[in-house]
Protein backbone atom coordinates (compact mmCIF):
# COMPACT_ATOMS: atom_id res chain seq x y z
CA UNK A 1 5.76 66.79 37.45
CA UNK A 2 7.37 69.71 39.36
CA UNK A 3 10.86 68.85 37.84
CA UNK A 4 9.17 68.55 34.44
CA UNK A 5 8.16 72.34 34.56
CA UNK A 6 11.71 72.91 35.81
CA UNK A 7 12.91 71.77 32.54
CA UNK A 8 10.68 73.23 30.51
CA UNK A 9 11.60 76.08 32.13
CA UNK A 10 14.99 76.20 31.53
CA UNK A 11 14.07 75.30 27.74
CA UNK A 12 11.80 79.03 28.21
CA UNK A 13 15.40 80.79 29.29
CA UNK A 14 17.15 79.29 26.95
CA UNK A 15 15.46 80.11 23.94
CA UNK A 16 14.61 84.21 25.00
CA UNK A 17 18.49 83.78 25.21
CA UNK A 18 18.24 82.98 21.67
CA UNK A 19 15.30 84.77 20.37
CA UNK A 20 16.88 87.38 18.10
CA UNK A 21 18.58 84.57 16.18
CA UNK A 22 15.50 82.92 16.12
CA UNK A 23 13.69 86.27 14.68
CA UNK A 24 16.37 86.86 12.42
CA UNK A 25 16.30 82.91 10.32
CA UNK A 26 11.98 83.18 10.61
CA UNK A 27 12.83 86.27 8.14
CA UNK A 28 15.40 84.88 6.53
CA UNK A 29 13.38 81.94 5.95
CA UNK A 30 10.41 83.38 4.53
CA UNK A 31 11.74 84.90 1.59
CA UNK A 32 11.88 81.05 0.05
CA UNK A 33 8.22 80.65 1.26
CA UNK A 34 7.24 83.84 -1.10
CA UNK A 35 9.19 82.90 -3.81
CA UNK A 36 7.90 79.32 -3.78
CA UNK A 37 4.64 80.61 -4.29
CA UNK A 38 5.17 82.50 -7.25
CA UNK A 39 7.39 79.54 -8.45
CA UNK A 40 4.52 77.08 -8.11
CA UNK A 41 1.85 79.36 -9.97
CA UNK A 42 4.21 79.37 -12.83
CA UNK A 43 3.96 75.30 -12.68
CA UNK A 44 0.23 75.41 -12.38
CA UNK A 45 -0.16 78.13 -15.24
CA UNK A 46 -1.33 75.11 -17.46
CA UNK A 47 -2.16 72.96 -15.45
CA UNK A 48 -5.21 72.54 -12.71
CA UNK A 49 -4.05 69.49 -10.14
CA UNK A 50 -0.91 68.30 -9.71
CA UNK A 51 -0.99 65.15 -8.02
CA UNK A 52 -4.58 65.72 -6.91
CA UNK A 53 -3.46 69.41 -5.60
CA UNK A 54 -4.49 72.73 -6.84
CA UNK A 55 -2.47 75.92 -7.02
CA UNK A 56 -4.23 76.99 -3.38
CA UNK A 57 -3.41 73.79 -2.31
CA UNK A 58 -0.33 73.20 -2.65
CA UNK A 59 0.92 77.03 -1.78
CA UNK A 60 -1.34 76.39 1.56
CA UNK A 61 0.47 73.07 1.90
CA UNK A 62 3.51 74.76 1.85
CA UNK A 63 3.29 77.10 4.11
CA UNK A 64 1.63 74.50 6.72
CA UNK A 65 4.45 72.21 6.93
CA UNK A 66 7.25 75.02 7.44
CA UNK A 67 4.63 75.86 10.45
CA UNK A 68 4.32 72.65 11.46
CA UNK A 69 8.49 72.38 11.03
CA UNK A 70 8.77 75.23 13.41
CA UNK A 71 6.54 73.27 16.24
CA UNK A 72 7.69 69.41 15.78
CA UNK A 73 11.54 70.05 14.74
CA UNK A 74 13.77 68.97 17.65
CA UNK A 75 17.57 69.36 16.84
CA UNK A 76 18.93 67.80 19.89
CA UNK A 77 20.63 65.42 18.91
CA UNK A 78 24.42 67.66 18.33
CA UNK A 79 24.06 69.04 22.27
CA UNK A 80 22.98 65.49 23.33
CA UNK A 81 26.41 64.08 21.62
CA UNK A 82 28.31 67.36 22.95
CA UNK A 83 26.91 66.61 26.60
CA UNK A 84 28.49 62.86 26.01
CA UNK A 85 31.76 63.99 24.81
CA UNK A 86 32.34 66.82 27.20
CA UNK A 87 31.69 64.80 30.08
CA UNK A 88 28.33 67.24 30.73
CA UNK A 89 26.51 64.10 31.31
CA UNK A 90 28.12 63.04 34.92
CA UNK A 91 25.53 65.32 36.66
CA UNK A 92 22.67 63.42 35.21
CA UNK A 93 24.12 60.03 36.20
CA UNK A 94 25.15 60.89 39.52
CA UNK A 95 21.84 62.25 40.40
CA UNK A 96 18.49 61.27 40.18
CA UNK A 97 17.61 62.98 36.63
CA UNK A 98 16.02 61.58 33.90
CA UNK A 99 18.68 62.77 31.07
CA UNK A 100 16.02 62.32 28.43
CA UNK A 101 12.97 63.72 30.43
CA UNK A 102 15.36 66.64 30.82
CA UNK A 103 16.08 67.32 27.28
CA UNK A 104 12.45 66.73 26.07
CA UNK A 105 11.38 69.52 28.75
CA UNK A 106 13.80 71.82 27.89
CA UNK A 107 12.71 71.27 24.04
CA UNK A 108 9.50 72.36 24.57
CA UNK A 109 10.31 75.27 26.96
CA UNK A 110 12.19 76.27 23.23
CA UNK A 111 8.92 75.39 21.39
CA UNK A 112 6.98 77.81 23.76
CA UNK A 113 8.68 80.56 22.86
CA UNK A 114 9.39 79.36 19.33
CA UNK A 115 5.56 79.41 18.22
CA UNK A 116 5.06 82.99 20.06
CA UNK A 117 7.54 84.16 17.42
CA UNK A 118 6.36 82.40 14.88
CA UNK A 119 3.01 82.75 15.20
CA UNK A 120 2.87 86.01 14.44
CA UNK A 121 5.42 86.07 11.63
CA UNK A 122 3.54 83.29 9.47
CA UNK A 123 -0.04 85.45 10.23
CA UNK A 124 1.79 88.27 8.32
CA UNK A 125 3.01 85.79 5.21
CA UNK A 126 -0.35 84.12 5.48
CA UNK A 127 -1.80 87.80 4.80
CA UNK A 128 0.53 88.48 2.16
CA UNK A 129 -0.22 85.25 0.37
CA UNK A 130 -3.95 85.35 0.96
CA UNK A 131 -5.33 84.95 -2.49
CA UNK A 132 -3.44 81.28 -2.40
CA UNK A 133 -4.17 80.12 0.94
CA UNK A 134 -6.83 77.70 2.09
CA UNK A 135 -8.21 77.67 5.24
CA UNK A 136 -10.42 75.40 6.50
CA UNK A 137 -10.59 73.77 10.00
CA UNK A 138 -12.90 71.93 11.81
CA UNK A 139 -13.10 71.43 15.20
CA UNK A 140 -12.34 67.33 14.42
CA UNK A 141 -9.35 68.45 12.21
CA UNK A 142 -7.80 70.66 14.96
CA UNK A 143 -8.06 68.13 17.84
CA UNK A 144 -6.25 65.45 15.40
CA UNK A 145 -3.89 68.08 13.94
CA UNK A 146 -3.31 69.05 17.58
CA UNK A 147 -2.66 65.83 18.92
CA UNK A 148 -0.38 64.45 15.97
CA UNK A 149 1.10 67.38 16.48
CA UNK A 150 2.47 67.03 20.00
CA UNK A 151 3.11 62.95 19.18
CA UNK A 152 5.35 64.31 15.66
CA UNK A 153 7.22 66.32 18.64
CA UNK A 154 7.73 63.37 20.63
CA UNK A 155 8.95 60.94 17.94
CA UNK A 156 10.94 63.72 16.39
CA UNK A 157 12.72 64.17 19.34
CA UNK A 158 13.06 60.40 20.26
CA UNK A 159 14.69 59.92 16.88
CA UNK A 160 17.57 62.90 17.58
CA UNK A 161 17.88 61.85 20.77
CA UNK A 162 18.55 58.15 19.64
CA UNK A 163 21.41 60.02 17.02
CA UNK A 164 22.82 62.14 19.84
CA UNK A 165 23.46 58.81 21.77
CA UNK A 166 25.59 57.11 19.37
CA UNK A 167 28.20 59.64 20.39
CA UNK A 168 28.46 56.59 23.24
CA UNK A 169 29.57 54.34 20.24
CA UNK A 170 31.10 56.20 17.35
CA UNK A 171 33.63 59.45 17.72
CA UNK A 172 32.21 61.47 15.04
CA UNK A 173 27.76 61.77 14.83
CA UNK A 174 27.59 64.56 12.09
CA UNK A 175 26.87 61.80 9.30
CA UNK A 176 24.29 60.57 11.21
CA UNK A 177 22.67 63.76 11.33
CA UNK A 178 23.10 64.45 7.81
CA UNK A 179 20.97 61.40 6.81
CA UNK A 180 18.34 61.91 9.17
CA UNK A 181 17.45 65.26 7.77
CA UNK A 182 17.61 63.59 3.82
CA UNK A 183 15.51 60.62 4.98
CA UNK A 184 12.73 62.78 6.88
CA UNK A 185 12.87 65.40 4.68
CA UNK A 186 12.21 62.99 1.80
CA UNK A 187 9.78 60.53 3.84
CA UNK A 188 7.80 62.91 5.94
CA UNK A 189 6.37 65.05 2.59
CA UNK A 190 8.22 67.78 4.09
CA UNK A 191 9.67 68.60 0.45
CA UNK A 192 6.81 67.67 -0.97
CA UNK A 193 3.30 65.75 -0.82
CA UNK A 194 3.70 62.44 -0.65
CA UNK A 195 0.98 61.89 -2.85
CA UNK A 196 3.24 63.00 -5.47
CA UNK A 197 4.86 59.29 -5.42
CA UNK A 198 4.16 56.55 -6.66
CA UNK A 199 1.69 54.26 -4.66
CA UNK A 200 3.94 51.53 -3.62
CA UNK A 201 6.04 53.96 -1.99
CA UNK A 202 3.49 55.71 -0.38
CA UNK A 203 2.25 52.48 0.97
CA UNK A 204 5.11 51.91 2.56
CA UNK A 205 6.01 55.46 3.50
CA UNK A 206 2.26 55.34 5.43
CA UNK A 207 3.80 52.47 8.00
CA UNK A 208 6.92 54.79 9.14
CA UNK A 209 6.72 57.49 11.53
CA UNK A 210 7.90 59.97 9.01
CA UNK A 211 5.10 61.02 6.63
CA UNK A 212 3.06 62.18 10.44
CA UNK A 213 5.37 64.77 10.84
CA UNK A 214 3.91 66.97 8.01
CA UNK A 215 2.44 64.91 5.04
CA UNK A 216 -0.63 63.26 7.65
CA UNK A 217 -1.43 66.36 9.25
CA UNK A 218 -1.99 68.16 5.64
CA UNK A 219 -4.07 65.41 5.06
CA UNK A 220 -6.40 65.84 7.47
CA UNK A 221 -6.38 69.16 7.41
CA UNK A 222 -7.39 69.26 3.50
CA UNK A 223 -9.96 66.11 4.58
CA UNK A 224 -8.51 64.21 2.21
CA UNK A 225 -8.68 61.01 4.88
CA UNK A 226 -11.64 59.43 6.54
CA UNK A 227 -11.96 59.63 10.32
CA UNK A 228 -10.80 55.98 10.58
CA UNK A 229 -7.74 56.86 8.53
CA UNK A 230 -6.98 59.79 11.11
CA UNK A 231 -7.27 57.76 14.37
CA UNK A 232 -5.25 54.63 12.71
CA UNK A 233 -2.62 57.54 11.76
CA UNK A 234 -2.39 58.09 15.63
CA UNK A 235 -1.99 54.85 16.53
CA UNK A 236 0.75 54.48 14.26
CA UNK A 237 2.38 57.40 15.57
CA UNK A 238 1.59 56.19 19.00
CA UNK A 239 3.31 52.57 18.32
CA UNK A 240 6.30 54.01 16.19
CA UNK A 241 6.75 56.46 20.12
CA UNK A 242 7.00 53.21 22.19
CA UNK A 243 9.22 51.35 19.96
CA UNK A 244 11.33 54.72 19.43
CA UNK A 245 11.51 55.18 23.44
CA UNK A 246 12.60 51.14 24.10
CA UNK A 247 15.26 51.99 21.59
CA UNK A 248 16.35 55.16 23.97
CA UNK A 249 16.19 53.13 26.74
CA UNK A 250 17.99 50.44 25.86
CA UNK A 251 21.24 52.66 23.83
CA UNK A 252 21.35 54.74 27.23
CA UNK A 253 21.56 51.60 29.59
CA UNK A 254 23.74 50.42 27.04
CA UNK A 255 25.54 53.45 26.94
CA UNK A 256 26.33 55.13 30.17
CA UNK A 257 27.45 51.25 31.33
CA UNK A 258 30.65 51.78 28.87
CA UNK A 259 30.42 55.51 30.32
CA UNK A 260 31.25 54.60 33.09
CA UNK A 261 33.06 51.94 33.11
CA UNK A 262 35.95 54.10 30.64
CA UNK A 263 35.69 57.03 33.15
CA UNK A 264 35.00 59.93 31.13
């Protein structure tokens, strides 16, 4: 546990090292935000649901899931490959370090100081956009929000850390990447609700760890799910993390055996 805070600690230093970059995107990323907004009440001028969303909704839906981007996002997967290539990763093999506990500390020593920017800076678009935004949260709908949360963190980071290792297999990762950011982005309603699709897909979409990352959490928070849909979304979750960390497991046993046994 003590080495876990270490490395969330580090993740802390490393991101105030950051933090003015950090300030400056959360600006520059807000400016779509507004302007989506007015964009969507231009759509909704004659009409009153789109795919069982209203104008509120959807703006509130939104601006949830960039949130919810800026807490569950875990880009680790380039310094993970970088650490392979570079040789970085001999300390971690030599010693008795858990390479991946170590990166998923130090990611949420970033998120830390990630959400006390944020935080604030999505209060003051909330305010500006008040006339569209919903809120409404239960105590049940926070606890589950919270909690997929935190597993969305998990599996999003299992899932770039899995990418980052097939630098132990492949020269050149940056493909990889690429497609992982189309097929969440697309799967995970982070574009766009996934009620929007058709039902087949969304059937399918509902057995992936994807949609959890932003789609499932809007759902509860708009109660559009029963409680037994919520917990069985957790579970899901919960199953897609074990699978996701055997996967880890086995590329980095895999892995740092041919790591080794080349000499880099």
């Amino acid at each position: 546990m003590n080495k876990f805070k270490a490395y969330i600690k580090i993740g802390v230093i490393d991101a105030l090292e950051m933090r003015f970059q950090l300030v400056y995107w959360l600006y520059v990323n807000m400016a779509p935000i507004v302007l989506m907004a007015y964009l969507w009440s231009n759509v909704y001028s004659k009409k009153d649901l789109i795919g069982g969303f209203s104008l509120n909704m959807m703006v509130t839906y939104y601006i949830l899931t960039r949130l919810f981007n800026r807490i569950v996002s875990t880009y680790s997967e380039e310094r993970i490959a970088k650490d392979i290539k570079d040789g970085q990763l001999n300390q971690f093999i030599t010693r008795p370090i858990s390479y991946l506990a170590f990166k998923f500390g130090e990611r949420i020593g970033i998120r830390i100081i990630n959400l006390a920017i944020v935080i604030p800076i999505y209060a003051i678009m909330i305010l500006f956009l008040k006339k569209y935004f919903i809120w409404q949260m239960s105590l049940l709908n926070f606890t589950i929000i919270s909690v997929n949360l935190f597993l969305s963190l998990t599996s999003f980071f299992l899932l770039a850390f899995i990418i980052g290792l097939m630098a132990f297999f492949m020269i050149e990762t940056h493909s990889l990447n690429g497609l992982k950011e189309q097929v969440t982005g697309l799967m995970s309603g982070y574009i766009f609700p996934l009620s929007l699709l058709p039902p087949e897909l969304q059937h399918i979409f509902k057995y992936l760890p994807f949609a959890y990352y932003y789609d499932f959490p809007m759902q509860v928070y708009f109660n559009r799910i029963s409680v037994h849909e919520m917990l069985l979304g957790l579970i899901i979750q919960s199953i897609w993390i074990i699978i996701l960390y055997i996967i880890c497991k086995l590329m980095w046993k895999k892995g740092t055996k041919n790591y080794e046994a080349t000499g880099i």
